[in-house]
PDB file of N, CA and C in Angstrom:
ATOM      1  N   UNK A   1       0.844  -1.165   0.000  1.00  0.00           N
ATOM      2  CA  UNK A   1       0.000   0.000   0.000  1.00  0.00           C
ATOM      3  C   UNK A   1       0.900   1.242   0.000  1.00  0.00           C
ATOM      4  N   UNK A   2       1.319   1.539  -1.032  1.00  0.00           N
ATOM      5  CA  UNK A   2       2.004   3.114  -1.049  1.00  0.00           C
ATOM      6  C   UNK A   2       0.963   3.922  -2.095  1.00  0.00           C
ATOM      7  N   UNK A   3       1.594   5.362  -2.212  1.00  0.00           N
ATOM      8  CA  UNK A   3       1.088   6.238  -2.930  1.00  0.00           C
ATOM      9  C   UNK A   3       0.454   5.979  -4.686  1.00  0.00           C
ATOM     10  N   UNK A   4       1.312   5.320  -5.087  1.00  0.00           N
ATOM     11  CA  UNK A   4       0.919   4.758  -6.575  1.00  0.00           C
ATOM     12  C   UNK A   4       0.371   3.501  -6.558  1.00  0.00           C
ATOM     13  N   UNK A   5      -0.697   3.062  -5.381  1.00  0.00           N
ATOM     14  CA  UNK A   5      -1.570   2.225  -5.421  1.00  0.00           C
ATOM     15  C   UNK A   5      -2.751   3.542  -4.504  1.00  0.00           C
ATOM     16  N   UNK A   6      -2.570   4.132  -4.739  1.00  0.00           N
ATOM     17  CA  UNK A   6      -3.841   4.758  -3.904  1.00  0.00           C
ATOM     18  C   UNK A   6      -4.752   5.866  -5.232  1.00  0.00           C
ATOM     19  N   UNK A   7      -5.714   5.982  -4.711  1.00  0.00           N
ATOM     20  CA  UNK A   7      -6.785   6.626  -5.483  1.00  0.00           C
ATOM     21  C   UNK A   7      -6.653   8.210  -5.796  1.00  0.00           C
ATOM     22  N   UNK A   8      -6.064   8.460  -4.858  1.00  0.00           N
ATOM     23  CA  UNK A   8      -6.109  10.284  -4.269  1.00  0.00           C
ATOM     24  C   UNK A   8      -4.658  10.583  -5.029  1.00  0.00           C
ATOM     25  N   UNK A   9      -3.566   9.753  -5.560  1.00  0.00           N
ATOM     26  CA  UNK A   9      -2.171   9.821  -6.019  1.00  0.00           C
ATOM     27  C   UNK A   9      -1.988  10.310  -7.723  1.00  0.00           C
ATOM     28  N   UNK A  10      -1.841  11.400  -8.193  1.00  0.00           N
ATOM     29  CA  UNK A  10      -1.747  11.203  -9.353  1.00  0.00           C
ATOM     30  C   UNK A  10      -0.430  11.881 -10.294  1.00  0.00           C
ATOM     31  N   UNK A  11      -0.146  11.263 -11.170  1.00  0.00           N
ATOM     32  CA  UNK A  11       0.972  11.038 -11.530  1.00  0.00           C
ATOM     33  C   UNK A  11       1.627  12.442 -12.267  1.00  0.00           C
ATOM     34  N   UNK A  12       2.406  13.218 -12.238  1.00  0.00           N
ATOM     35  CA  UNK A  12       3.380  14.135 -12.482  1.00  0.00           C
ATOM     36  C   UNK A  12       4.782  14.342 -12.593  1.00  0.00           C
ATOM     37  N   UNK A  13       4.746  15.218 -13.995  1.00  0.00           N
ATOM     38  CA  UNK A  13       6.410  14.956 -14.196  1.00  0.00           C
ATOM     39  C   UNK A  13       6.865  16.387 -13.895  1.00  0.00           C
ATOM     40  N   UNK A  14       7.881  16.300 -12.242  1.00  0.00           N
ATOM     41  CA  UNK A  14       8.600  17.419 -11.816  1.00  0.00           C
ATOM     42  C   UNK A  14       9.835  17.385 -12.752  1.00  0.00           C
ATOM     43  N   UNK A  15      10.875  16.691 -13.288  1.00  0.00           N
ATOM     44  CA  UNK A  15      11.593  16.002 -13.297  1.00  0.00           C
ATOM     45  C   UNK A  15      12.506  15.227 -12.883  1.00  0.00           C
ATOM     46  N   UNK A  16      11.523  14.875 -11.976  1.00  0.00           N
ATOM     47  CA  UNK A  16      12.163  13.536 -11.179  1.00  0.00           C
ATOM     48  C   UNK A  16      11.175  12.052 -11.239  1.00  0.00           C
ATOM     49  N   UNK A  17      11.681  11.232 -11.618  1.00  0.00           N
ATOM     50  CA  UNK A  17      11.119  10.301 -11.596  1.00  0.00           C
ATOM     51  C   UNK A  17      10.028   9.787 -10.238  1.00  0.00           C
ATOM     52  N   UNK A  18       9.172   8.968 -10.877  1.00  0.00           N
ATOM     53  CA  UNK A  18       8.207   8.417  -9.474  1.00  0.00           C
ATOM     54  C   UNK A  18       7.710   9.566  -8.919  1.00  0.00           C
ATOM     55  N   UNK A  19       7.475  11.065  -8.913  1.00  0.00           N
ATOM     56  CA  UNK A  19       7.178  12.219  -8.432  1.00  0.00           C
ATOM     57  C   UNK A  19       5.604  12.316  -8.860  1.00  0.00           C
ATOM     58  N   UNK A  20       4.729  13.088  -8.104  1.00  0.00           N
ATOM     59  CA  UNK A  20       3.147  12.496  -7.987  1.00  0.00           C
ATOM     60  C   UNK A  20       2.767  13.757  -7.004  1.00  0.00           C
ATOM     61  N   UNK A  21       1.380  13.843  -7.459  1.00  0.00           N
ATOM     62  CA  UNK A  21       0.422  14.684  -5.723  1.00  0.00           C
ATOM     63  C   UNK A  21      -0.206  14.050  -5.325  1.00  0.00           C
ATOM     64  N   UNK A  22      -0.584  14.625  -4.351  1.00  0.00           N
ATOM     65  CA  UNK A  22      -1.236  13.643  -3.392  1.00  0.00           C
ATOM     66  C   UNK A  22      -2.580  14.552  -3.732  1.00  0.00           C
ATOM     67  N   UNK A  23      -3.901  13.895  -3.893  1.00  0.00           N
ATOM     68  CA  UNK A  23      -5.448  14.876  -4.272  1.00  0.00           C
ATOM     69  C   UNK A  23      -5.880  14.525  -3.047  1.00  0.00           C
ATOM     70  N   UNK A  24      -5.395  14.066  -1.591  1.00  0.00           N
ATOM     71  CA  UNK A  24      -6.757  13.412  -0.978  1.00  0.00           C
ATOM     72  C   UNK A  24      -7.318  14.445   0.092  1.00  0.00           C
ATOM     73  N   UNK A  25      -6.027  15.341   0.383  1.00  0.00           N
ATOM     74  CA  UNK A  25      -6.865  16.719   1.092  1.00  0.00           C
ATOM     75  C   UNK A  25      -6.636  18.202   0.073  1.00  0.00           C
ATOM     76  N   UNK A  26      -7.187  19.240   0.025  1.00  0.00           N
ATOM     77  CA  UNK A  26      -7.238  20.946  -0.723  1.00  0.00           C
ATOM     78  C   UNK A  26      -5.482  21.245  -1.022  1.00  0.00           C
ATOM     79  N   UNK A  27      -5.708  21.582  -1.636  1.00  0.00           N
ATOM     80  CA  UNK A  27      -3.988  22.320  -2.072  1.00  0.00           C
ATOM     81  C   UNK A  27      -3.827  22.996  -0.829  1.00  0.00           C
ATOM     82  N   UNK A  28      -2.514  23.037  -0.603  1.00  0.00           N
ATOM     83  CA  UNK A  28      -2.428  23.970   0.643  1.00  0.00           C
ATOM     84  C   UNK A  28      -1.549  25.347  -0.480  1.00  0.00           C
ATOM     85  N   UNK A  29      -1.471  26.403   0.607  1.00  0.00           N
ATOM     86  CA  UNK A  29      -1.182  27.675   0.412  1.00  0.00           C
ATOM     87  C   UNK A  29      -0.270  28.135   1.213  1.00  0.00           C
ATOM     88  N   UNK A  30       1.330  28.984   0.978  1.00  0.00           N
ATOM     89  CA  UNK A  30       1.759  29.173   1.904  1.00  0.00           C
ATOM     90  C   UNK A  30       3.488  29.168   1.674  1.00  0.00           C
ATOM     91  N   UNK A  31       4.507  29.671   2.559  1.00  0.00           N
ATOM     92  CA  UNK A  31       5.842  29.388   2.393  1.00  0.00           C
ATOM     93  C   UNK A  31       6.357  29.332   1.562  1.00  0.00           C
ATOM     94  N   UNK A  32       5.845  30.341   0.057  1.00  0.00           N
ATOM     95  CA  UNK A  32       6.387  30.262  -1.117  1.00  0.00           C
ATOM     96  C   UNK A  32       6.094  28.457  -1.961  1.00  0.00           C
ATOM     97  N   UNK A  33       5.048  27.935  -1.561  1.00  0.00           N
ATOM     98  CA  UNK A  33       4.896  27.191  -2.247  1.00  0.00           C
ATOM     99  C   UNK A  33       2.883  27.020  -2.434  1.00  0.00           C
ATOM    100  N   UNK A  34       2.321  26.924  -3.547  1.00  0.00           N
ATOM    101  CA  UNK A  34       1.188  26.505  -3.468  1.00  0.00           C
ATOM    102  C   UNK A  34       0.704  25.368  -4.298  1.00  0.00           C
ATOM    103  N   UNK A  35      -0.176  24.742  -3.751  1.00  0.00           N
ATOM    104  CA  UNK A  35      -0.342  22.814  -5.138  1.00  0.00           C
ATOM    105  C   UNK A  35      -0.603  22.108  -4.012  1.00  0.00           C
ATOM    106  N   UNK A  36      -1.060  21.008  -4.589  1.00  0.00           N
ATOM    107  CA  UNK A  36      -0.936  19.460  -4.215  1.00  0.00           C
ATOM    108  C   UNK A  36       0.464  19.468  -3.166  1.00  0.00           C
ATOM    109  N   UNK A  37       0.296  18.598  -2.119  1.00  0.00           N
ATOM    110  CA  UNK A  37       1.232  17.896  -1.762  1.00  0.00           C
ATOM    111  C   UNK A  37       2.308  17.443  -2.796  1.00  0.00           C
ATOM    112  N   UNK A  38       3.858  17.488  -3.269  1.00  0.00           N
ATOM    113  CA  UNK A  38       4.242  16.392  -4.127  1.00  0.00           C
ATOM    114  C   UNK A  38       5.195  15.141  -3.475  1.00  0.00           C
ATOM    115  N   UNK A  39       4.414  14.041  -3.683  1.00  0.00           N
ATOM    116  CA  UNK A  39       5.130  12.519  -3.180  1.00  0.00           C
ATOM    117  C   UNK A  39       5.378  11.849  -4.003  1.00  0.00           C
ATOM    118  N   UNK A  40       6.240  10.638  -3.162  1.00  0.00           N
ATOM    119  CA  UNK A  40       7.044   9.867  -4.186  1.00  0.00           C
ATOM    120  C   UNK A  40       6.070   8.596  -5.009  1.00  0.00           C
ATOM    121  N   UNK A  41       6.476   8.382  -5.329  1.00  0.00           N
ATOM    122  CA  UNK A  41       5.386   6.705  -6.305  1.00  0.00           C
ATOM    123  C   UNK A  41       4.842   5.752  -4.351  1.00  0.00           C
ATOM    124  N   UNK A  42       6.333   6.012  -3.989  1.00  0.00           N
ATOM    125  CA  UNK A  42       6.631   4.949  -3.035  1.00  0.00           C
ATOM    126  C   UNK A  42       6.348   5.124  -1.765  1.00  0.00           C
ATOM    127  N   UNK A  43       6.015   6.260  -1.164  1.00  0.00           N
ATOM    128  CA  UNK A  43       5.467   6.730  -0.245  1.00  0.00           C
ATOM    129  C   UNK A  43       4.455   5.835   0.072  1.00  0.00           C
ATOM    130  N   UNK A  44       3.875   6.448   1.568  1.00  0.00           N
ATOM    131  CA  UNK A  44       3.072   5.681   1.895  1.00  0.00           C
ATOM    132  C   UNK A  44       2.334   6.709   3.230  1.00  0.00           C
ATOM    133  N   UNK A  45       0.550   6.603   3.483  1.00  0.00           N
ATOM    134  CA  UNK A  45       0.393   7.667   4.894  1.00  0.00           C
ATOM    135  C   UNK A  45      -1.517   6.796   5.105  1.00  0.00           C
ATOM    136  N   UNK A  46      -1.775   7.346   6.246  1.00  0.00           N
ATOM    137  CA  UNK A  46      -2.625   6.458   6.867  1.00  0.00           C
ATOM    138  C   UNK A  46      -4.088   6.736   6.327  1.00  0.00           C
ATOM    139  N   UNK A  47      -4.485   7.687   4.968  1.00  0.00           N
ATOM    140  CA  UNK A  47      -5.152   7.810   4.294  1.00  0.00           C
ATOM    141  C   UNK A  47      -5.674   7.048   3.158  1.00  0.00           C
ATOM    142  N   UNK A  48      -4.676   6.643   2.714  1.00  0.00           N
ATOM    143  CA  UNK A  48      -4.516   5.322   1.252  1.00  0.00           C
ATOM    144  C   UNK A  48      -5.918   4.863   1.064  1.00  0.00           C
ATOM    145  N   UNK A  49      -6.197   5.071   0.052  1.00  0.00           N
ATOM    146  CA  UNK A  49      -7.524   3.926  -0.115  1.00  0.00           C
ATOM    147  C   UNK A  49      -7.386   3.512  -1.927  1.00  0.00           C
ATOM    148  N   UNK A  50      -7.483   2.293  -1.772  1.00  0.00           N
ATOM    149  CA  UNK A  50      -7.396   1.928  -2.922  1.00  0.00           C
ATOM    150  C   UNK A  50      -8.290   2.195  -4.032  1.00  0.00           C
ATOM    151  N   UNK A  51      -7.583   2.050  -5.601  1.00  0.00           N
ATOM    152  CA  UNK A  51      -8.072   3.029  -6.482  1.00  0.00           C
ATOM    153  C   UNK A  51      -9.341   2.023  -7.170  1.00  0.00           C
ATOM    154  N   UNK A  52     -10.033   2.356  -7.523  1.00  0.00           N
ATOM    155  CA  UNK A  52     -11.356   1.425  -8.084  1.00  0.00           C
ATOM    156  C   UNK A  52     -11.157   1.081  -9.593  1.00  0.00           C
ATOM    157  N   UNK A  53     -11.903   0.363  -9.184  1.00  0.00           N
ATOM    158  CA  UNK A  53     -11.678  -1.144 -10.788  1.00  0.00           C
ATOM    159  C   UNK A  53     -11.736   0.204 -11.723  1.00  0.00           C
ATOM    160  N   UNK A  54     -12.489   0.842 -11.797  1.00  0.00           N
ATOM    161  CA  UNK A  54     -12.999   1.279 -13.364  1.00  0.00           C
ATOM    162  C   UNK A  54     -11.549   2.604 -13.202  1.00  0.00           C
ATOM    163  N   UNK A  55     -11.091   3.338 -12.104  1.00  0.00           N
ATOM    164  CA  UNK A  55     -10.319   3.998 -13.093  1.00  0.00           C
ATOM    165  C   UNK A  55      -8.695   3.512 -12.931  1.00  0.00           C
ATOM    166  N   UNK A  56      -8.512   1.876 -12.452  1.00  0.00           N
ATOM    167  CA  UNK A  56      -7.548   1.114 -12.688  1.00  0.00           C
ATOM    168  C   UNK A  56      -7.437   0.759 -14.041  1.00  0.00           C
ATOM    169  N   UNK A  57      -8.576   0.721 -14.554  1.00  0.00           N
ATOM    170  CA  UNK A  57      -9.128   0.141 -16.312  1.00  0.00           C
ATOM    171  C   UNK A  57      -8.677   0.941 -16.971  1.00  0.00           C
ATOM    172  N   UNK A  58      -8.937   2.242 -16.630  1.00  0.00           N
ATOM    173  CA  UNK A  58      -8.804   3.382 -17.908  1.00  0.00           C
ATOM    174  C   UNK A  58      -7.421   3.761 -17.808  1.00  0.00           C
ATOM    175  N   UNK A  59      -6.785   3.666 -16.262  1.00  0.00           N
ATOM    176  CA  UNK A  59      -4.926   3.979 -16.444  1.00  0.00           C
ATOM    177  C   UNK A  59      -4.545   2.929 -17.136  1.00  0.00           C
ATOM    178  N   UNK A  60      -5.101   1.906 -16.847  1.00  0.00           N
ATOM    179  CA  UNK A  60      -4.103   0.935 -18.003  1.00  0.00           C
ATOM    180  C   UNK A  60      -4.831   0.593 -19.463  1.00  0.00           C
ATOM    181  N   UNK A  61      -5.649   1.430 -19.908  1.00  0.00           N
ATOM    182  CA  UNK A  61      -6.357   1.762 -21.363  1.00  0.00           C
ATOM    183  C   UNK A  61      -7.081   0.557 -21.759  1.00  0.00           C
ATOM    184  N   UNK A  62      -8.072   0.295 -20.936  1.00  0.00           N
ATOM    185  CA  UNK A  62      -9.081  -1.299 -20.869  1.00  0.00           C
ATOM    186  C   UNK A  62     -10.109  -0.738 -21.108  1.00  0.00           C
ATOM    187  N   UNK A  63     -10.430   0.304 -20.543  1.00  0.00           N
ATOM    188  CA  UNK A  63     -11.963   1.187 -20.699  1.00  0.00           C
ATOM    189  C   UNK A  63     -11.404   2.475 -21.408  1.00  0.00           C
ATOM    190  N   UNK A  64     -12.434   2.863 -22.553  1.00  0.00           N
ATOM    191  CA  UNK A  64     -12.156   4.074 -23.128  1.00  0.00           C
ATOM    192  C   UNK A  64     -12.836   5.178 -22.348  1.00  0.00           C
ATOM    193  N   UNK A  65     -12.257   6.421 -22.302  1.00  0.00           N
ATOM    194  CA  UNK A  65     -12.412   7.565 -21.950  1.00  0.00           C
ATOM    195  C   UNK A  65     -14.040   8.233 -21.986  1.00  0.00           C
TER     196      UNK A  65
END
């Protein structure tokens, strides 16, 4: 159960590999930075909930858009 098995995780290229936000709470604001949380693929936090069949389907292009 890390971040790139969770629902709320979605995928972004900072340029760093495995780099991602986290959607599962509001962008925060603040300290010269504003956005999404950004985490690793591999991360992991006590929110996780796994991502559902149908948009597991469409990341891996089983169901069309």
């Amino acid at each position: 159960m890390q971040c790139d098995d969770c629902k709320f995780y979605i995928m972004r290229t900072y340029g760093a590999a495995n780099v991602g936000e986290c959607r599962c709470d509001p962008p925060v604001l603040g300290n010269g930075y504003s956005g999404w949380p950004r985490v690793l693929a591999d991360d992991w936090c006590g929110k996780w909930e796994a991502i559902p069949a149908a948009k597991e389907e469409r990341m891996l292009g089983e169901v069309p858009l």
